[in-house]
Protein backbone atom coordinates (compact mmCIF):
# COMPACT_ATOMS: atom_id res chain seq x y z
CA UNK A 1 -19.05 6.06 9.07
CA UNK A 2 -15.85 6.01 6.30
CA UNK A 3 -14.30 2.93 4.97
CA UNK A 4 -10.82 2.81 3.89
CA UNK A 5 -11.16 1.06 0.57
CA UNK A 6 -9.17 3.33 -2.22
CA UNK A 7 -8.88 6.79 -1.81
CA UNK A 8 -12.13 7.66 -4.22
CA UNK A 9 -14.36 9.21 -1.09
CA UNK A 10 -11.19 10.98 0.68
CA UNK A 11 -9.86 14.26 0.08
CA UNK A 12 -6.57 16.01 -0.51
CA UNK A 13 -6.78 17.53 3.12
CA UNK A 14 -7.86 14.03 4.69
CA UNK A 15 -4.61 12.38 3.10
CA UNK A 16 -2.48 15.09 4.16
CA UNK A 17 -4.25 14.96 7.66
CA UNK A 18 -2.60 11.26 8.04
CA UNK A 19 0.72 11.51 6.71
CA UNK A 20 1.28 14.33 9.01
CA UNK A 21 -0.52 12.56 11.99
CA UNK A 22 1.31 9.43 11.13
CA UNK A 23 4.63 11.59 11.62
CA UNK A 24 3.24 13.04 15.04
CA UNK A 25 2.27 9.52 15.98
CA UNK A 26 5.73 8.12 15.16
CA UNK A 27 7.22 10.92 17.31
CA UNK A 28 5.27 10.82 20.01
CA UNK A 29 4.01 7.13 20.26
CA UNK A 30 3.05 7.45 23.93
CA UNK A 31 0.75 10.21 23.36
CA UNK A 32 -1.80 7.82 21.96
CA UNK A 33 -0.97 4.86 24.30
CA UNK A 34 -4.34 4.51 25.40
CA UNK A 35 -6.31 6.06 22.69
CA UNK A 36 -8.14 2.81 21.60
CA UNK A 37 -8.66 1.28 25.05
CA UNK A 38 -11.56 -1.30 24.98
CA UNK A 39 -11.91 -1.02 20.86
CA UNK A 40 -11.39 -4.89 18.88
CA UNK A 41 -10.18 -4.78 15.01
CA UNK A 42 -10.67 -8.15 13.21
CA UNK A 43 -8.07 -9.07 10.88
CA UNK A 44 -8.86 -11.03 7.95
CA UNK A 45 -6.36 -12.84 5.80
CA UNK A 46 -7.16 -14.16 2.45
CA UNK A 47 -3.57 -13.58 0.93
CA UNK A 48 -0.44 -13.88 3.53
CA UNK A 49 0.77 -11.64 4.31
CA UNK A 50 4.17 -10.32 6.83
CA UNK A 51 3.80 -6.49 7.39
CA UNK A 52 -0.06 -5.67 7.19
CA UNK A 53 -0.99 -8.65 10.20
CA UNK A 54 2.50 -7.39 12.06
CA UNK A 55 1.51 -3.39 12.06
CA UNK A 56 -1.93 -3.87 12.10
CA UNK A 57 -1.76 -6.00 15.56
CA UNK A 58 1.16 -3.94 16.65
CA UNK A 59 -0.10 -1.25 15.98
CA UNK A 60 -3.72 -1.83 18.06
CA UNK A 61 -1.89 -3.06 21.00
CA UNK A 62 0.32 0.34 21.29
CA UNK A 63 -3.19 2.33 20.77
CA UNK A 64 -3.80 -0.33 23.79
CA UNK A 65 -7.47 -2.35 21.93
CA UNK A 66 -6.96 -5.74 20.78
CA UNK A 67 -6.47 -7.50 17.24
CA UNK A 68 -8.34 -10.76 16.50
CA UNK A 69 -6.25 -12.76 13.42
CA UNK A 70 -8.95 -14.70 12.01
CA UNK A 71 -7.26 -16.97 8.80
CA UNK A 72 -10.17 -17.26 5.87
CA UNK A 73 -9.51 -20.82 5.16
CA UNK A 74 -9.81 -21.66 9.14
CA UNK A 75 -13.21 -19.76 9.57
CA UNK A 76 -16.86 -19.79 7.88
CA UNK A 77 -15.53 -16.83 5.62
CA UNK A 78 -14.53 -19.61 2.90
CA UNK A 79 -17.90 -21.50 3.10
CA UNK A 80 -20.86 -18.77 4.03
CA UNK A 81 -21.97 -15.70 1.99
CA UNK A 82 -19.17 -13.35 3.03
CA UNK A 83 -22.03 -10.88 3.62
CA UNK A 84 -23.95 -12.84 6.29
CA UNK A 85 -20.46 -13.42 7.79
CA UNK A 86 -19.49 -9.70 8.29
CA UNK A 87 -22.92 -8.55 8.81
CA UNK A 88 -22.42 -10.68 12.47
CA UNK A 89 -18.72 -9.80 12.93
CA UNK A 90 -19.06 -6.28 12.78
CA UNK A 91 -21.65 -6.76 15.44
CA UNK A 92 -18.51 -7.69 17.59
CA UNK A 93 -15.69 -5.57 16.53
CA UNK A 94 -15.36 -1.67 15.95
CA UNK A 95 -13.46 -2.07 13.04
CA UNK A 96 -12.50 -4.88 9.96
CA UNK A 97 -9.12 -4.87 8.28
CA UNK A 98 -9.18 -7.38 5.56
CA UNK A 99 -6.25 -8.98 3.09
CA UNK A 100 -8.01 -10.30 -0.05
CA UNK A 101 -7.41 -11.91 -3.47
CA UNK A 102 -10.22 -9.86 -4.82
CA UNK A 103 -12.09 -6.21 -4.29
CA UNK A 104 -14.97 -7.56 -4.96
CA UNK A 105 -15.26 -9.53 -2.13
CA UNK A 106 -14.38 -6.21 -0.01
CA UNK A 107 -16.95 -4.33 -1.45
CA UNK A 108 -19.26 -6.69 -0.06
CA UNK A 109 -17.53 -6.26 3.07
CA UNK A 110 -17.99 -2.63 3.37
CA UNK A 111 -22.00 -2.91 2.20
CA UNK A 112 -22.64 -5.20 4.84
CA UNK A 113 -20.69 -3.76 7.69
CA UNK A 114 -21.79 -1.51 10.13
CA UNK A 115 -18.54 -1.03 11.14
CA UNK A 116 -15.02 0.77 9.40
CA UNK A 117 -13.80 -1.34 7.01
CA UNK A 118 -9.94 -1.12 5.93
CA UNK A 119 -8.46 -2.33 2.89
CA UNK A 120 -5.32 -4.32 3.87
CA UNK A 121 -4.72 -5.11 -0.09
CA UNK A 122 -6.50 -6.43 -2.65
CA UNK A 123 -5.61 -6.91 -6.90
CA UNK A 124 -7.30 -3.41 -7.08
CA UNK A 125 -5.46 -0.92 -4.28
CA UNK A 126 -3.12 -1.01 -1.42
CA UNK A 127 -4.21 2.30 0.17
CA UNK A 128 -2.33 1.84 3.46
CA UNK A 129 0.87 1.29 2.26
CA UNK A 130 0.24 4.49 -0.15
CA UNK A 131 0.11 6.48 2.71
CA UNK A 132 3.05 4.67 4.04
CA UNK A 133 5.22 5.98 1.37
CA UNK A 134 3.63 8.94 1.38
CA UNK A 135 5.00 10.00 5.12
CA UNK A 136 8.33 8.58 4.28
CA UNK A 137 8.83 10.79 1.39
CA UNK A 138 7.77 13.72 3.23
CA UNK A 139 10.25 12.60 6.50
CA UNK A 140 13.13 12.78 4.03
CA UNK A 141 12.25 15.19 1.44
CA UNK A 142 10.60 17.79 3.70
CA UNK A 143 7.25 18.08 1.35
CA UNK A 144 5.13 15.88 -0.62
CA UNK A 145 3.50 18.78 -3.34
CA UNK A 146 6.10 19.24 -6.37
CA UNK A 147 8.01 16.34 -5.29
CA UNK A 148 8.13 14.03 -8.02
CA UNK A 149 7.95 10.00 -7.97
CA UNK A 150 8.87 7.64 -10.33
CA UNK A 151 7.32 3.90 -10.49
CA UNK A 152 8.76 1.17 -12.38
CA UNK A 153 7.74 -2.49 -12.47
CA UNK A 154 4.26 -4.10 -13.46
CA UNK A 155 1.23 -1.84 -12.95
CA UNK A 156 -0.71 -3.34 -10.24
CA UNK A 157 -2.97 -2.40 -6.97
CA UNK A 158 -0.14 -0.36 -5.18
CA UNK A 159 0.74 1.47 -8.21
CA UNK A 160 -3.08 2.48 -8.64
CA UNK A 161 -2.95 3.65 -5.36
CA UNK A 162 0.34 5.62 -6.00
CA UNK A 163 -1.45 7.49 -8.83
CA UNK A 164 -4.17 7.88 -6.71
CA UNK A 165 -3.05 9.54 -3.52
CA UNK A 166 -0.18 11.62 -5.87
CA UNK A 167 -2.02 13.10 -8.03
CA UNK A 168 -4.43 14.32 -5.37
CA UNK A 169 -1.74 16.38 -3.04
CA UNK A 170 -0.07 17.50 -5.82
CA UNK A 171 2.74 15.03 -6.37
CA UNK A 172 4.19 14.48 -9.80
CA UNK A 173 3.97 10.85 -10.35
CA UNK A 174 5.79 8.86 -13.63
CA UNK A 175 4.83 4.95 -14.00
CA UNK A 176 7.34 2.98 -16.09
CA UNK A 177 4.91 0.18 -16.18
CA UNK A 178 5.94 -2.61 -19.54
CA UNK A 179 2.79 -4.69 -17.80
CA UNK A 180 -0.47 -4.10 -16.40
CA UNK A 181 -1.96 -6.93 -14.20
CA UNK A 182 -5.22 -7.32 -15.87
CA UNK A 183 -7.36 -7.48 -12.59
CA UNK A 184 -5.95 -4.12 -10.99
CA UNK A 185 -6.97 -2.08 -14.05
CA UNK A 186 -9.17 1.10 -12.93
CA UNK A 187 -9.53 3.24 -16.16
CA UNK A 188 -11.76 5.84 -14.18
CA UNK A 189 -8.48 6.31 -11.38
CA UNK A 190 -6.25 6.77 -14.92
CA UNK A 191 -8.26 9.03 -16.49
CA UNK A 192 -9.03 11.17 -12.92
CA UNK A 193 -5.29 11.04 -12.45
CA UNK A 194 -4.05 12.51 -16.09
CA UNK A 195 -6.62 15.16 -15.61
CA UNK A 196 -4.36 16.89 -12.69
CA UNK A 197 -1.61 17.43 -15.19
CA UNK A 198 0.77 15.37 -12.33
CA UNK A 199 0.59 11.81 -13.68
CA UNK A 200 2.31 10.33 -16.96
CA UNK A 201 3.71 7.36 -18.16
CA UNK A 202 6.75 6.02 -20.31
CA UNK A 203 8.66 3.65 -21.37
CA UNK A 204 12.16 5.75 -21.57
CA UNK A 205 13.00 4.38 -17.84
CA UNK A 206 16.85 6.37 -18.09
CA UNK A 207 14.63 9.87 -18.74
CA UNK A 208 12.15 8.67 -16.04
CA UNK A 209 14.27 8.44 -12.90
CA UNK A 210 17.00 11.44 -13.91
CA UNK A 211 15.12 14.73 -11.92
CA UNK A 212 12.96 11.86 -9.69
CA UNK A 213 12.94 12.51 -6.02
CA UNK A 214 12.16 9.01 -5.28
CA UNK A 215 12.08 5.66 -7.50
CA UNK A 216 9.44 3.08 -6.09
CA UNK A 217 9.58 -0.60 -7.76
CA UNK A 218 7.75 -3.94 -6.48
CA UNK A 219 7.51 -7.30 -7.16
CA UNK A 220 6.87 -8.74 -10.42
CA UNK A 221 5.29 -11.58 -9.90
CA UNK A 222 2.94 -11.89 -6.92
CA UNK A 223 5.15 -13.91 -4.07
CA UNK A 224 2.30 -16.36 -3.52
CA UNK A 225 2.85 -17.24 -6.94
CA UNK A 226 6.32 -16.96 -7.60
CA UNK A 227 7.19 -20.30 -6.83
CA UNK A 228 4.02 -21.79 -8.20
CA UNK A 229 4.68 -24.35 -11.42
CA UNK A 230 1.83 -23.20 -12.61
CA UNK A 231 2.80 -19.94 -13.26
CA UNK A 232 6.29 -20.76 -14.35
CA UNK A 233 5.66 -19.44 -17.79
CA UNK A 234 4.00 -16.61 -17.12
CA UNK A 235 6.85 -16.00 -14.55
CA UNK A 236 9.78 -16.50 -17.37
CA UNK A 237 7.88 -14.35 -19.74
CA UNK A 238 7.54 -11.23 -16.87
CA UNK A 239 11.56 -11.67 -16.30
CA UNK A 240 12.31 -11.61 -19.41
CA UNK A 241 10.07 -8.49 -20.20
CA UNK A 242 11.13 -6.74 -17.36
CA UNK A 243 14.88 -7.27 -16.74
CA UNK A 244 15.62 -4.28 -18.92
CA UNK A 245 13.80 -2.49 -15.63
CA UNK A 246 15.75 -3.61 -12.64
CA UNK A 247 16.20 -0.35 -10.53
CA UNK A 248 20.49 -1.18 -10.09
CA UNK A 249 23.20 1.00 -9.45
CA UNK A 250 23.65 1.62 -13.48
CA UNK A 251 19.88 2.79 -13.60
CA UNK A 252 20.51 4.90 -10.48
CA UNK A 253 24.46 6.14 -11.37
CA UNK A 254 23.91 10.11 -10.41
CA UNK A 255 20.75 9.88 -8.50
CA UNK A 256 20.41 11.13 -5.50
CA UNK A 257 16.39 9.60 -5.02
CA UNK A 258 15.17 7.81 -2.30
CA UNK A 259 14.84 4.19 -3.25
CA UNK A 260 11.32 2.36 -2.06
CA UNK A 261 9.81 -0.67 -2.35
CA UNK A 262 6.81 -1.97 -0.55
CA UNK A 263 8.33 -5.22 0.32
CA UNK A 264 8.75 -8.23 0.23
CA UNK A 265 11.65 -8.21 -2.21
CA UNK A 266 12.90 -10.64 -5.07
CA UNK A 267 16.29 -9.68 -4.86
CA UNK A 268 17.66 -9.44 -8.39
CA UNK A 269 15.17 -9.43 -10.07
CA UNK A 270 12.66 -5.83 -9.97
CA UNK A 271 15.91 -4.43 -7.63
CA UNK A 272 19.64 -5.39 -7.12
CA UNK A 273 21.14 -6.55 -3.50
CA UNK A 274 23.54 -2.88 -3.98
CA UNK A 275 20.50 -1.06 -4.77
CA UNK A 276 18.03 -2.47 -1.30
CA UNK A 277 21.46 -1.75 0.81
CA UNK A 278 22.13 1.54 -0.71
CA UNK A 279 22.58 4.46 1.29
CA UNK A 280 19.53 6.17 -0.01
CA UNK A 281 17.14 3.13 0.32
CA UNK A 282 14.52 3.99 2.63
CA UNK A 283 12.79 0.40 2.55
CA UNK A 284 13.48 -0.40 5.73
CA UNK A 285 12.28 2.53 7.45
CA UNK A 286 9.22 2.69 4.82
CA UNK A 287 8.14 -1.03 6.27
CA UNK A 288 8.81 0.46 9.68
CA UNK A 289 5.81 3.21 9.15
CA UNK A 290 3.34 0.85 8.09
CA UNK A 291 3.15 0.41 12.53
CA UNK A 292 2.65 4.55 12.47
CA UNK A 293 0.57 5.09 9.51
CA UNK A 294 -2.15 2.66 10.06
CA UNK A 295 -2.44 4.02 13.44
CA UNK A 296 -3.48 7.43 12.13
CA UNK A 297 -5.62 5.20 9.90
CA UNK A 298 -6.98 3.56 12.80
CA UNK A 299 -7.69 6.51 14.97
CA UNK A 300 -8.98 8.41 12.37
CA UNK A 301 -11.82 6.28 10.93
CA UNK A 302 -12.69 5.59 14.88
CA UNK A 303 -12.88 9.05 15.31
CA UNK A 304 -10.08 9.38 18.15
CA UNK A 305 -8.22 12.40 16.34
């Protein structure tokens, strides 16, 4: 049995196997129609969450198995031992995809399950939406090895897995990173990473993004906290900071790179209005193969493909 947690016990050639069965899948959706007949995946939901609990449920229902939303401050997930909890709902289910605040809690997840486990996000990694990005790059750009991405904004779980999956298929990847969130710090993914030769980071963001393929940037402030009062300091400190490294149409003058962002968007802030409507943003269609890509996810750790 394989969890999806980071990419730590995966392989170049199992990455590569789902972004190019994520593209087949997104060609040929009918193919797989019935693939997961009769097979349950319980979603968990710590943080909210938009894309992971619509592709996730879309996702089983075109594989034709069922999704179960289960909301951790409506169920006994908030007041049991989160092992006892999983250790019966994986008696139930043939696979877990959980959205949490904190790894840690997923590790204990995976230990107790007896079934897949998928990492929907946590403050550590956002595997799924790494290979997301992965399979639109290589839609656009034709190949992922050589290619070279550049990622600017704070350093945080989907920039660790960026590192992680690039450095591993042979991607060049920069990080233009002025802040590291504190919990999604993995100094054994850094120092794995810089060993390839393919990973580096700077702070000259104009050098950065000139030979770039494609220039990825996320939020700066986490959007369950962006309005928070608590956190208005922090917030004003993190603008102020990282202004200087809105991706905008000055950044980007003579670029021809692929513009990402893992959504959702502050507008104006990590990226301007021009720069989400430009004509080589791919955001859009990157939030569209979330749906594709965690079906390959899906199918491979149930051992349909």
């Amino acid at each position: 049995m394989k969890h999806f947690i980071n990419f730590k016990n995966w392989n170049p050639d199992e990455i590569t196997f789902l972004v190019d069965k994520s593209i087949e899948i997104k060609k040929e959706p009918t193919k797989y129609q019935t693939a997961l007949n009769g097979k349950s995946l319980a979603m968990i939901f710590q943080k909210t969450s938009t894309r992971t609990r619509v592709s996730f449920e879309v996702a089983m229902t075109q594989l034709g198995g069922h999704a179960i939303y289960m909301d951790w401050i409506t169920t006994q997930l908030k007041l049991a031992d989160v092992g006892d909890e999983i250790k019966y709902l994986s008696r139930n289910v043939d696979c877990i995809m959980a959205r949490l605040k904190r790894n840690a809690d997923l590790m204990k997840m995976a230990s107790a399950s007896r079934v897949p486990v998928i990492n929907g996000c946590d403050d550590k990694y956002h595997p799924c939406q790494a290979i997301a990005d992965l399979m639109t790059i290589k839609e656009h750009k034709g190949k992922l090895k050589g290619r070279k991405l550049v990622y600017i904004g704070v350093h945080n779980n989907v920039c660790n897995s960026l590192i992680e999956s690039c450095t591993m298929i042979g991607m060049q990847i920069t990080t233009v990173t002025p802040i590291i969130h504190e919990p999604a710090k993995d100094p054994e993914l850094l120092e794995k990473a810089k060993k390839t030769g393919l990973y580096k980071t700077t702070l000259d963001v104009k050098s950065a993004v000139q030979d770039a393929d494609a220039v990825y940037t996320d939020t700066w402030i986490d959007m369950e906290l962006f309005l928070d009062p608590k956190f208005q300091k922090e917030k004003e400190k993190r603008i102020n900071l990282m202004t200087p490294y809105q991706i905008n149409n000055e950044l980007m003058k003579g670029s021809e790179a692929l513009i990402m962002h893992d959504m959702p968007i502050h507008r104006g802030y990590e990226i301007s209005g021009e720069m989400v409507e430009s004509p080589n943003s791919v955001i859009y269609v990157q939030a569209e193969n979330r749906l594709h890509s965690e079906k390959a996810i899906l199918l491979r750790l149930l051992e349909k493909m």
